[in-house]
PDB file of N, CA and C in Angstrom:
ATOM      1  N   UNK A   1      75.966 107.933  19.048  1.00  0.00           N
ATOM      2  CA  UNK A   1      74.590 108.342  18.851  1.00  0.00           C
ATOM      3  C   UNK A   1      74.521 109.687  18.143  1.00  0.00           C
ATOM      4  N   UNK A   2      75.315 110.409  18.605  1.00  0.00           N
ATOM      5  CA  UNK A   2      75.287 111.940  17.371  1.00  0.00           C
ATOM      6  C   UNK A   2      75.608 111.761  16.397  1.00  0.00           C
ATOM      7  N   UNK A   3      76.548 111.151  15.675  1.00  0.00           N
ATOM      8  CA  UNK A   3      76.262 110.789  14.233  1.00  0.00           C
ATOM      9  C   UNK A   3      75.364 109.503  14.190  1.00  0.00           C
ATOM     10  N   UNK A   4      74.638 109.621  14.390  1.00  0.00           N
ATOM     11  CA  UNK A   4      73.493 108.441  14.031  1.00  0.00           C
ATOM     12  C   UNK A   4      73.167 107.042  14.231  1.00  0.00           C
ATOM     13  N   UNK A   5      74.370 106.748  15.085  1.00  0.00           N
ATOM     14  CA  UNK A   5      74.268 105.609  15.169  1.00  0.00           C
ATOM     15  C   UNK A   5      73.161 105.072  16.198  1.00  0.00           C
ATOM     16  N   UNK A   6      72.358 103.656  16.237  1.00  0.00           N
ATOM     17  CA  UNK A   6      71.225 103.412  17.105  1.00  0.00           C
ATOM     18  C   UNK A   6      71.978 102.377  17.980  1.00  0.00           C
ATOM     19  N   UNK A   7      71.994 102.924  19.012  1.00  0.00           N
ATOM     20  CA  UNK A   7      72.988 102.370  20.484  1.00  0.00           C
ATOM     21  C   UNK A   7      71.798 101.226  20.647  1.00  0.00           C
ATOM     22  N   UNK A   8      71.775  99.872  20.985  1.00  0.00           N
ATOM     23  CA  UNK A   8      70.785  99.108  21.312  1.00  0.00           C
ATOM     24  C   UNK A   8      71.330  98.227  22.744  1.00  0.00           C
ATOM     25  N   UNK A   9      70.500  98.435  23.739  1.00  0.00           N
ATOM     26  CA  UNK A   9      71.291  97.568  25.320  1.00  0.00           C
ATOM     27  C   UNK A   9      70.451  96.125  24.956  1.00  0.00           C
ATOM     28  N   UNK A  10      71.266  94.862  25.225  1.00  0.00           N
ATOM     29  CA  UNK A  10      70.587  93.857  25.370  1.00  0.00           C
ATOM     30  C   UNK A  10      70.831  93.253  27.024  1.00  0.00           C
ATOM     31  N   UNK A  11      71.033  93.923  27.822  1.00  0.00           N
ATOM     32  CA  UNK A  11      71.102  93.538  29.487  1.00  0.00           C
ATOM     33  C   UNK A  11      69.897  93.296  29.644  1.00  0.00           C
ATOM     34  N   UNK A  12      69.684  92.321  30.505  1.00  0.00           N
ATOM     35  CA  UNK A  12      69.036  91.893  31.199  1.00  0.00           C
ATOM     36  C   UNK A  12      68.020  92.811  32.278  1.00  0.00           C
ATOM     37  N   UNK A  13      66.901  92.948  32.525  1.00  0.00           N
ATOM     38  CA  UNK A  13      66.074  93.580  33.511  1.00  0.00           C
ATOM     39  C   UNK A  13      66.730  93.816  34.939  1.00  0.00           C
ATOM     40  N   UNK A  14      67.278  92.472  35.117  1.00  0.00           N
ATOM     41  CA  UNK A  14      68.336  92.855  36.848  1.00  0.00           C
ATOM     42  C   UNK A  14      69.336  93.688  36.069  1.00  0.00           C
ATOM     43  N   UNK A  15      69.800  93.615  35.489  1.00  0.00           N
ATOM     44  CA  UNK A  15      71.048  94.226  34.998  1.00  0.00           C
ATOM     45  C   UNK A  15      70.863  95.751  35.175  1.00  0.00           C
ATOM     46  N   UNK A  16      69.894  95.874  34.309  1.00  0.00           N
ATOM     47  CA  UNK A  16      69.381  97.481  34.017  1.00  0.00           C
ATOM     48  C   UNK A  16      68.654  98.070  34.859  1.00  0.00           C
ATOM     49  N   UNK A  17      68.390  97.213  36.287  1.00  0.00           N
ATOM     50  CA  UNK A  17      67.291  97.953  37.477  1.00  0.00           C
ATOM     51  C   UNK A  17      68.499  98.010  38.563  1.00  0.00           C
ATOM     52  N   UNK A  18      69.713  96.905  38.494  1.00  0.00           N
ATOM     53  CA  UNK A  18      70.912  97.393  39.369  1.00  0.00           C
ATOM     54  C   UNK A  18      71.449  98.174  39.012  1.00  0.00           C
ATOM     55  N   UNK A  19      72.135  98.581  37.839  1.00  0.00           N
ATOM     56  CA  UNK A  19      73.169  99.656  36.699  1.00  0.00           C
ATOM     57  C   UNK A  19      72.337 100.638  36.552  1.00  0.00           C
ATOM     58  N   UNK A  20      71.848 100.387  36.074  1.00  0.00           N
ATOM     59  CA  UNK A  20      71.223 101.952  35.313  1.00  0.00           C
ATOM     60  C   UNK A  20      70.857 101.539  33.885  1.00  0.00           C
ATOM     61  N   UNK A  21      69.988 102.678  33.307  1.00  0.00           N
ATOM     62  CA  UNK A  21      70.082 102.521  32.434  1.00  0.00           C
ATOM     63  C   UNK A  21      71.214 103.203  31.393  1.00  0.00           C
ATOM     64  N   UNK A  22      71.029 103.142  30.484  1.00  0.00           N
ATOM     65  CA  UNK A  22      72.442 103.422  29.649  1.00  0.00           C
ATOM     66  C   UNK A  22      71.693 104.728  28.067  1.00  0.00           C
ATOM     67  N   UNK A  23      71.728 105.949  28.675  1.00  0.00           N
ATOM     68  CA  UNK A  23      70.839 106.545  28.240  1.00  0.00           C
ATOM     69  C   UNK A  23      70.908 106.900  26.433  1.00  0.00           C
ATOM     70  N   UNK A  24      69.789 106.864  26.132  1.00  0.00           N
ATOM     71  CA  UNK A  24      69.810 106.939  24.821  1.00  0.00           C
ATOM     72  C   UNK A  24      69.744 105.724  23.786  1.00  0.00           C
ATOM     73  N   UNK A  25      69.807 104.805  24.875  1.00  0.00           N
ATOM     74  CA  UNK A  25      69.627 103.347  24.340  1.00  0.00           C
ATOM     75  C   UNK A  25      68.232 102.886  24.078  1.00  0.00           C
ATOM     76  N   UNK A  26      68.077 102.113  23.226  1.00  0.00           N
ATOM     77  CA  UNK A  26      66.966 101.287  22.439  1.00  0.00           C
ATOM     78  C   UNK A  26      67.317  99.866  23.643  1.00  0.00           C
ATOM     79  N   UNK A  27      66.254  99.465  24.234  1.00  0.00           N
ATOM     80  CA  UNK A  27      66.477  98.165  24.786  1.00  0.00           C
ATOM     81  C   UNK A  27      65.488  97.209  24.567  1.00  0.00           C
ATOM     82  N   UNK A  28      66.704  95.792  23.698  1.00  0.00           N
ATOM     83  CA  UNK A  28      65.905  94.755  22.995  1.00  0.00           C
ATOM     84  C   UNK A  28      66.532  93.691  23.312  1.00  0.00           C
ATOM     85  N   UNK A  29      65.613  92.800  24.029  1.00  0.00           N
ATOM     86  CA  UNK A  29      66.202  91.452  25.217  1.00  0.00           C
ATOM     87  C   UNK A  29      67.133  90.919  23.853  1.00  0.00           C
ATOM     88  N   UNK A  30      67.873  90.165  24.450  1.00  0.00           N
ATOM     89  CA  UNK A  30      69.158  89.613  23.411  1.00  0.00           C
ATOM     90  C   UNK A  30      67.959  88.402  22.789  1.00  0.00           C
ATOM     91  N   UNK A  31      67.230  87.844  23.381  1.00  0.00           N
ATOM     92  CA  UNK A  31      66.348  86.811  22.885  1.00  0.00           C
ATOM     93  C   UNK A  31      65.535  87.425  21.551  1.00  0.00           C
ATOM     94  N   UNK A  32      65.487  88.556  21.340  1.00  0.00           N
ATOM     95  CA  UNK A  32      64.941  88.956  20.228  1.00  0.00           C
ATOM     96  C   UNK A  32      65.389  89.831  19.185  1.00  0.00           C
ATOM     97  N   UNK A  33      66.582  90.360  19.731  1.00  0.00           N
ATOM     98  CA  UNK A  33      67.429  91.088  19.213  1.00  0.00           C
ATOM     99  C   UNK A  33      67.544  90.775  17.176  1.00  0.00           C
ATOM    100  N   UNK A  34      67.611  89.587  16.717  1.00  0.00           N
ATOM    101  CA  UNK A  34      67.672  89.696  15.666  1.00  0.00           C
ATOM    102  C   UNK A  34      66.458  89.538  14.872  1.00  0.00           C
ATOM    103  N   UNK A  35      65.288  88.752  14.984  1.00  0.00           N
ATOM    104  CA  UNK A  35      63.894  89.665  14.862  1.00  0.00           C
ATOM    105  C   UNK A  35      63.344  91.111  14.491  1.00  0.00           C
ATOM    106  N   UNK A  36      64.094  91.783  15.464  1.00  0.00           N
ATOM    107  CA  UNK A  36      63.737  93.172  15.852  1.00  0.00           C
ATOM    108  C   UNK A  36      64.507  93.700  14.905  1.00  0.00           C
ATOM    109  N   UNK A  37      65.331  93.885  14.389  1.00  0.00           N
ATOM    110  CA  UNK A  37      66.396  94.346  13.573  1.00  0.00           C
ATOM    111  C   UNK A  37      66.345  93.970  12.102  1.00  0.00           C
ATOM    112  N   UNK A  38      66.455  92.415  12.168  1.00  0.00           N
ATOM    113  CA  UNK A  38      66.451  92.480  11.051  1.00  0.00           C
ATOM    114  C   UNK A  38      65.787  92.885   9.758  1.00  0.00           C
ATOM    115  N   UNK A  39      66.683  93.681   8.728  1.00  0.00           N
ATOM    116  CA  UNK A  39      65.769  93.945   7.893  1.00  0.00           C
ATOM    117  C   UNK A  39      64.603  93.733   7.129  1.00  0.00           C
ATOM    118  N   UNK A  40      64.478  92.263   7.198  1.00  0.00           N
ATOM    119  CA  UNK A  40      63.793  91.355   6.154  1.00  0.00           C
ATOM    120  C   UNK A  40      62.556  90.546   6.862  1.00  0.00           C
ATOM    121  N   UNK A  41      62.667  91.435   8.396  1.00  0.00           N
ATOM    122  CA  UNK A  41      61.344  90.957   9.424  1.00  0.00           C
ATOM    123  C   UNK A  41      60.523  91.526   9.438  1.00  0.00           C
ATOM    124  N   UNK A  42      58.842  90.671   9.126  1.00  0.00           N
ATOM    125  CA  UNK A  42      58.080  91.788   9.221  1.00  0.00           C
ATOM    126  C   UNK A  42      57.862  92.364  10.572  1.00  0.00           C
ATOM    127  N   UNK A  43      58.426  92.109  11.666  1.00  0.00           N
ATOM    128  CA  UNK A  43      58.754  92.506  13.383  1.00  0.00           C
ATOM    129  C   UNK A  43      59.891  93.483  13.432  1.00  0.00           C
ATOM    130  N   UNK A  44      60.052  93.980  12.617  1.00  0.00           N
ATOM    131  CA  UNK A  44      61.391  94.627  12.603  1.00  0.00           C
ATOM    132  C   UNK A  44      61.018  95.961  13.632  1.00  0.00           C
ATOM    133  N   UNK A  45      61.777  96.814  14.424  1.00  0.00           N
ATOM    134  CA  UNK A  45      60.846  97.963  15.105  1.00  0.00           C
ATOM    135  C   UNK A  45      61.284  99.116  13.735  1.00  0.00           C
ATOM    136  N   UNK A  46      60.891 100.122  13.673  1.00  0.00           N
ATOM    137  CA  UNK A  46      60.166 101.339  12.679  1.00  0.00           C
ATOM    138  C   UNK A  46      61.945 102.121  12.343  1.00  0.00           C
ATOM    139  N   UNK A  47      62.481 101.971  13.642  1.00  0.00           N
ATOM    140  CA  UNK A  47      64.360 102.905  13.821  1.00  0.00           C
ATOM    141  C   UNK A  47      64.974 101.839  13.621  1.00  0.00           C
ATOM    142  N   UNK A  48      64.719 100.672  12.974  1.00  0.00           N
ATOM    143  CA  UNK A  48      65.936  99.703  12.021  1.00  0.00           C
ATOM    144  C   UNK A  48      65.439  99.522  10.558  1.00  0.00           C
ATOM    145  N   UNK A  49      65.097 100.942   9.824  1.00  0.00           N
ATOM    146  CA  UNK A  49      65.159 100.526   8.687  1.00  0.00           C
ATOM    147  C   UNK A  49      65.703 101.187   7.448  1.00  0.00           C
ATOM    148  N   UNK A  50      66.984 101.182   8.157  1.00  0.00           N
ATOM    149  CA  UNK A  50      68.088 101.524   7.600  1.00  0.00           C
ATOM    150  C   UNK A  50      69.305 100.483   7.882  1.00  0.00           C
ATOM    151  N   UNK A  51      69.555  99.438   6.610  1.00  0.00           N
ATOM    152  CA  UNK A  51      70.070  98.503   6.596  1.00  0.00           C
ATOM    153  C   UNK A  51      71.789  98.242   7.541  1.00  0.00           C
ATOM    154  N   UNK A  52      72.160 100.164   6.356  1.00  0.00           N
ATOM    155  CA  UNK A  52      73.557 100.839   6.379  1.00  0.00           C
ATOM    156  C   UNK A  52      73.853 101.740   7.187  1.00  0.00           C
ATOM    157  N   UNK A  53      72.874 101.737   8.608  1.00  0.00           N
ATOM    158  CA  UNK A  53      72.616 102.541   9.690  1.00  0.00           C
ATOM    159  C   UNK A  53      73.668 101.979  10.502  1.00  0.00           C
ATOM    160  N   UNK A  54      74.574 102.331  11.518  1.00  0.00           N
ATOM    161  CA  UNK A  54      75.831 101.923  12.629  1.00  0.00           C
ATOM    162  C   UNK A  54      74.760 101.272  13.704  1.00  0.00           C
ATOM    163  N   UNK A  55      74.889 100.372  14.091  1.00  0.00           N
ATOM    164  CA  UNK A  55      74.528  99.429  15.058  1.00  0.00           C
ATOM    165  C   UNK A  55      75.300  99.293  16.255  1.00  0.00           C
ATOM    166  N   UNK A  56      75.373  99.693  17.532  1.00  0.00           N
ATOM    167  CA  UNK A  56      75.866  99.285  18.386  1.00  0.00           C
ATOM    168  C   UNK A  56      75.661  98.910  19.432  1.00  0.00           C
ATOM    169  N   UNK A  57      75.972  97.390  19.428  1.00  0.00           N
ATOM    170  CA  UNK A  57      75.136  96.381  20.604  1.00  0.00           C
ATOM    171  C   UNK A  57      76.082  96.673  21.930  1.00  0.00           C
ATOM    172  N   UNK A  58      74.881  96.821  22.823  1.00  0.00           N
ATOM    173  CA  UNK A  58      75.800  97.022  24.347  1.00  0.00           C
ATOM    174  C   UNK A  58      75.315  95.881  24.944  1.00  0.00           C
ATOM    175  N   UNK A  59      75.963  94.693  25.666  1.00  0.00           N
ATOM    176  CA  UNK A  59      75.792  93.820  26.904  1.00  0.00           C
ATOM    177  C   UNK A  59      76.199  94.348  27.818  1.00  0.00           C
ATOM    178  N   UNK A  60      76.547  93.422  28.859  1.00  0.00           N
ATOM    179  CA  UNK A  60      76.990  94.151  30.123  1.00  0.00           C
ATOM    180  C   UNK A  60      78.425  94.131  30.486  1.00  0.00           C
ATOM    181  N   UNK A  61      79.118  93.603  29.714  1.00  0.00           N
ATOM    182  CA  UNK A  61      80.509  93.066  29.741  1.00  0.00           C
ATOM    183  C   UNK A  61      81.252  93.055  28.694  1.00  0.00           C
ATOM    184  N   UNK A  62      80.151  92.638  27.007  1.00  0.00           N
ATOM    185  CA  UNK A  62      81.138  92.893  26.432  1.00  0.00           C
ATOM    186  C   UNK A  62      81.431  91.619  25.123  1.00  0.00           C
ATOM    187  N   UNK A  63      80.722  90.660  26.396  1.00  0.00           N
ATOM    188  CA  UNK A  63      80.970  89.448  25.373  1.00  0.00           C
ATOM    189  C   UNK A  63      79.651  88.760  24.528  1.00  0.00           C
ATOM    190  N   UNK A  64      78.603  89.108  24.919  1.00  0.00           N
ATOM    191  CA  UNK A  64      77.504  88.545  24.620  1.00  0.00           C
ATOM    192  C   UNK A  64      77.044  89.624  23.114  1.00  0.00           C
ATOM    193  N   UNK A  65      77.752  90.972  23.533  1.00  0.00           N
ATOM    194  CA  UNK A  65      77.445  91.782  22.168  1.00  0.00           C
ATOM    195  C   UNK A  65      78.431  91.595  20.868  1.00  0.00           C
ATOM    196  N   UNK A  66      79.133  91.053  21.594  1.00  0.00           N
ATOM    197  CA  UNK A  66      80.361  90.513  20.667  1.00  0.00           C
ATOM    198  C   UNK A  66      79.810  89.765  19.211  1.00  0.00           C
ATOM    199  N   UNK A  67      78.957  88.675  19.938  1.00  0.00           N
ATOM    200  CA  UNK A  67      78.646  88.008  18.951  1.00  0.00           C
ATOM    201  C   UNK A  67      77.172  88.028  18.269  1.00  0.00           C
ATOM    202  N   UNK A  68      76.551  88.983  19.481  1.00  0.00           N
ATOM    203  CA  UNK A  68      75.339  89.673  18.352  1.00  0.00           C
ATOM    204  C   UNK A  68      75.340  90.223  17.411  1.00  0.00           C
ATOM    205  N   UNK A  69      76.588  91.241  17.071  1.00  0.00           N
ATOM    206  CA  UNK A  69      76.851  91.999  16.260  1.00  0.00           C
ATOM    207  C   UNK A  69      77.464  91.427  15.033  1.00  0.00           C
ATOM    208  N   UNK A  70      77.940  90.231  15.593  1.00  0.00           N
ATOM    209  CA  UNK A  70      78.526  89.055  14.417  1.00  0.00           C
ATOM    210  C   UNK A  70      77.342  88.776  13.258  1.00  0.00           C
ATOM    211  N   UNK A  71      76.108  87.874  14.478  1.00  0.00           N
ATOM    212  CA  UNK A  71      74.772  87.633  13.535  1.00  0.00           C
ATOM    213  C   UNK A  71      74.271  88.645  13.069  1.00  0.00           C
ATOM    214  N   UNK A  72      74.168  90.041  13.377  1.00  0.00           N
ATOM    215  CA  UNK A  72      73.445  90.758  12.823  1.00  0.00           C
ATOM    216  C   UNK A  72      74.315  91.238  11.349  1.00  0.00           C
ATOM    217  N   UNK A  73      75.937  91.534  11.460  1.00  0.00           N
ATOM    218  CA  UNK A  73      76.201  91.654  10.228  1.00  0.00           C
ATOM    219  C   UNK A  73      75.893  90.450   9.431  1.00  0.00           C
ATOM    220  N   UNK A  74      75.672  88.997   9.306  1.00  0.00           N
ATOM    221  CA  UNK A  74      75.346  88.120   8.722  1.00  0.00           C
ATOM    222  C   UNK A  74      74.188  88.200   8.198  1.00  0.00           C
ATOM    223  N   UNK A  75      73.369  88.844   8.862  1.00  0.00           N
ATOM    224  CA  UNK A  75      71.825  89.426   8.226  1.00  0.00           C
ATOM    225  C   UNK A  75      71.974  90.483   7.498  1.00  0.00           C
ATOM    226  N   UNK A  76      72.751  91.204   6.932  1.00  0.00           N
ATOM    227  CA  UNK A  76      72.969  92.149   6.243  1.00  0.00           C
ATOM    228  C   UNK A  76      73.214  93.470   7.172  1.00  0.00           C
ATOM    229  N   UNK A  77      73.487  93.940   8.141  1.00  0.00           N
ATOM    230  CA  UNK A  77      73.311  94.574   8.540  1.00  0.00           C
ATOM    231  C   UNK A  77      74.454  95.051   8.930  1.00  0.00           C
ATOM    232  N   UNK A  78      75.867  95.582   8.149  1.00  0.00           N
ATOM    233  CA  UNK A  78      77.325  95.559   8.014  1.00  0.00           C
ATOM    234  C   UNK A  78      77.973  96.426   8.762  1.00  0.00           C
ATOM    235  N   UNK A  79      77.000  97.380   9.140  1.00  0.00           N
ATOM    236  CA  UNK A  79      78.009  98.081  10.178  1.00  0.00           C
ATOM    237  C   UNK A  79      77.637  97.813  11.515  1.00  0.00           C
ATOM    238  N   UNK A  80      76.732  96.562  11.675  1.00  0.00           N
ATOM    239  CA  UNK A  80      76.723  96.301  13.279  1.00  0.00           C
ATOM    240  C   UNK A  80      77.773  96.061  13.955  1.00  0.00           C
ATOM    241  N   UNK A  81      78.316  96.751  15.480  1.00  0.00           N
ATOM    242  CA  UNK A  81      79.049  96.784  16.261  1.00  0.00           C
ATOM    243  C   UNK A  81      79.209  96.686  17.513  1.00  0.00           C
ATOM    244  N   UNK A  82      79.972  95.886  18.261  1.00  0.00           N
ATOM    245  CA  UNK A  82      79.305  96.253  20.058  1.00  0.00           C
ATOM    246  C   UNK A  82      80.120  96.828  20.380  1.00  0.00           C
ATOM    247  N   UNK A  83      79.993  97.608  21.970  1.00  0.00           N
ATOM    248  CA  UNK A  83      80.645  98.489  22.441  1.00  0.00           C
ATOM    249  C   UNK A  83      82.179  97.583  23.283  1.00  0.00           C
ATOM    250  N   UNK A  84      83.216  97.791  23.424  1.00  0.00           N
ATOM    251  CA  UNK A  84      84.086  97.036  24.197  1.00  0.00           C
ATOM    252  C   UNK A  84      84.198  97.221  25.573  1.00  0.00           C
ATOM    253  N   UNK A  85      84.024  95.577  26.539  1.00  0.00           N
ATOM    254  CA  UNK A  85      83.824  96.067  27.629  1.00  0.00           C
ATOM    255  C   UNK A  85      82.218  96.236  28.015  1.00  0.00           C
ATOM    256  N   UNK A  86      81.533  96.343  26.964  1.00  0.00           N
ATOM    257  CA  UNK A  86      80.067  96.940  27.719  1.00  0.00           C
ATOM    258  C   UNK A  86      79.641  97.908  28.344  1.00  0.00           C
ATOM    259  N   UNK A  87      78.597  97.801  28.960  1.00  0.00           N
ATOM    260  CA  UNK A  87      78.249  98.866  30.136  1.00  0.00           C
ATOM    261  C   UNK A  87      78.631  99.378  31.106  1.00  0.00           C
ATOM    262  N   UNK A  88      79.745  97.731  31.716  1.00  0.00           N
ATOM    263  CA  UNK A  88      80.346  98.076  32.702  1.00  0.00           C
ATOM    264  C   UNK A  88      81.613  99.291  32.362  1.00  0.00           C
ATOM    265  N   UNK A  89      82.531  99.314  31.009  1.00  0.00           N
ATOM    266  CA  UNK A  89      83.082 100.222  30.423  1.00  0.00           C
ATOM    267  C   UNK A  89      82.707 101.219  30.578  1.00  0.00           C
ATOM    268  N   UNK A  90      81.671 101.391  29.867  1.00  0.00           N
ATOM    269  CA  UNK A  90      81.040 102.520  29.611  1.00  0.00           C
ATOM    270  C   UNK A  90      80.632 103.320  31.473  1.00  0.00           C
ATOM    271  N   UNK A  91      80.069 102.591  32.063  1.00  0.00           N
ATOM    272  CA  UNK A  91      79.888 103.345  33.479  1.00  0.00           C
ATOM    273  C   UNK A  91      81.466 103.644  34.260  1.00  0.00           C
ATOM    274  N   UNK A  92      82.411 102.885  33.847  1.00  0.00           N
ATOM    275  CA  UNK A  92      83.543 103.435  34.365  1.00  0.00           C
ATOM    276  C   UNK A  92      84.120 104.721  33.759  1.00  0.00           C
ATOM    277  N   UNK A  93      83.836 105.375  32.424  1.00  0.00           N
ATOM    278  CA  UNK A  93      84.588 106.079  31.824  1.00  0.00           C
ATOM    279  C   UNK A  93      83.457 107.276  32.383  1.00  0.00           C
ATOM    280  N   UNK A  94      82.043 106.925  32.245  1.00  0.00           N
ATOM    281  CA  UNK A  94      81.421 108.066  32.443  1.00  0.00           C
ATOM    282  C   UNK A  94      81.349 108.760  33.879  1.00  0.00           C
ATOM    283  N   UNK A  95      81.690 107.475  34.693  1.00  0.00           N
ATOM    284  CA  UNK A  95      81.655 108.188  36.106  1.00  0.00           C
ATOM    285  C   UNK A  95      83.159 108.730  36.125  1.00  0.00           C
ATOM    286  N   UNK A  96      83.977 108.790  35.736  1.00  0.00           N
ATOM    287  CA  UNK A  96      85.261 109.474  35.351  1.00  0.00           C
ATOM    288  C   UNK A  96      84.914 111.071  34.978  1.00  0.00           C
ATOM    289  N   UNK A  97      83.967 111.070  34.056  1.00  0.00           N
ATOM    290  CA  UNK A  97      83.469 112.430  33.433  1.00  0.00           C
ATOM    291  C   UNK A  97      82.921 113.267  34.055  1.00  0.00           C
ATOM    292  N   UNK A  98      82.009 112.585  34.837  1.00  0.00           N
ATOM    293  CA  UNK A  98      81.179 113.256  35.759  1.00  0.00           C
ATOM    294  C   UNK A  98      81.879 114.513  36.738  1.00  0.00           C
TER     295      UNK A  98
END
């Protein structure tokens, strides 16, 4: 997110009211996720319109962003990426930090 990239969570409502949220994140149900993004939608939200902007899809595990990030580079959108591991990753390393 400090160099620019737009972190996007696609977890689920239980997901994100048991976990936490995952701060700094854009959250866009995976059901709409490519809608919302894509460039060429007139639904697109206002912080995806930058084609060549870093994309990084968070699920909760790891695998479901896997392949969002697949379709979204297929939409043009080439540096989409998900995080490895997910949220659950991500809450293990950060409660490490803490």
């Amino acid at each position: 997110m400090s160099a620019g990239a737009l972190v996007v969570d696609t977890r689920s409502v239980d997901q994100r009211d048991r976990d936490g949220d995952l701060p700094g994140a854009v959250v866009i149900d995976r059901n709409v996720l490519e809608w919302r993004l894509d460039p060429s939608s007139p639904h697109r939200l206002p912080i995806a319109d930058d084609p060549a902007r870093r994309i990084v899809v968070v699920c909760n595990e790891g695998y479901s962003s896997s392949l969002a990030a697949h379709t979204l580079q297929r939409l043009g959108l080439t540096r989409a990426t998900d995080l490895i591991g997910g949220f659950q990753a991500w809450a293990v390393l950060h409660k490490r930090s803490d």
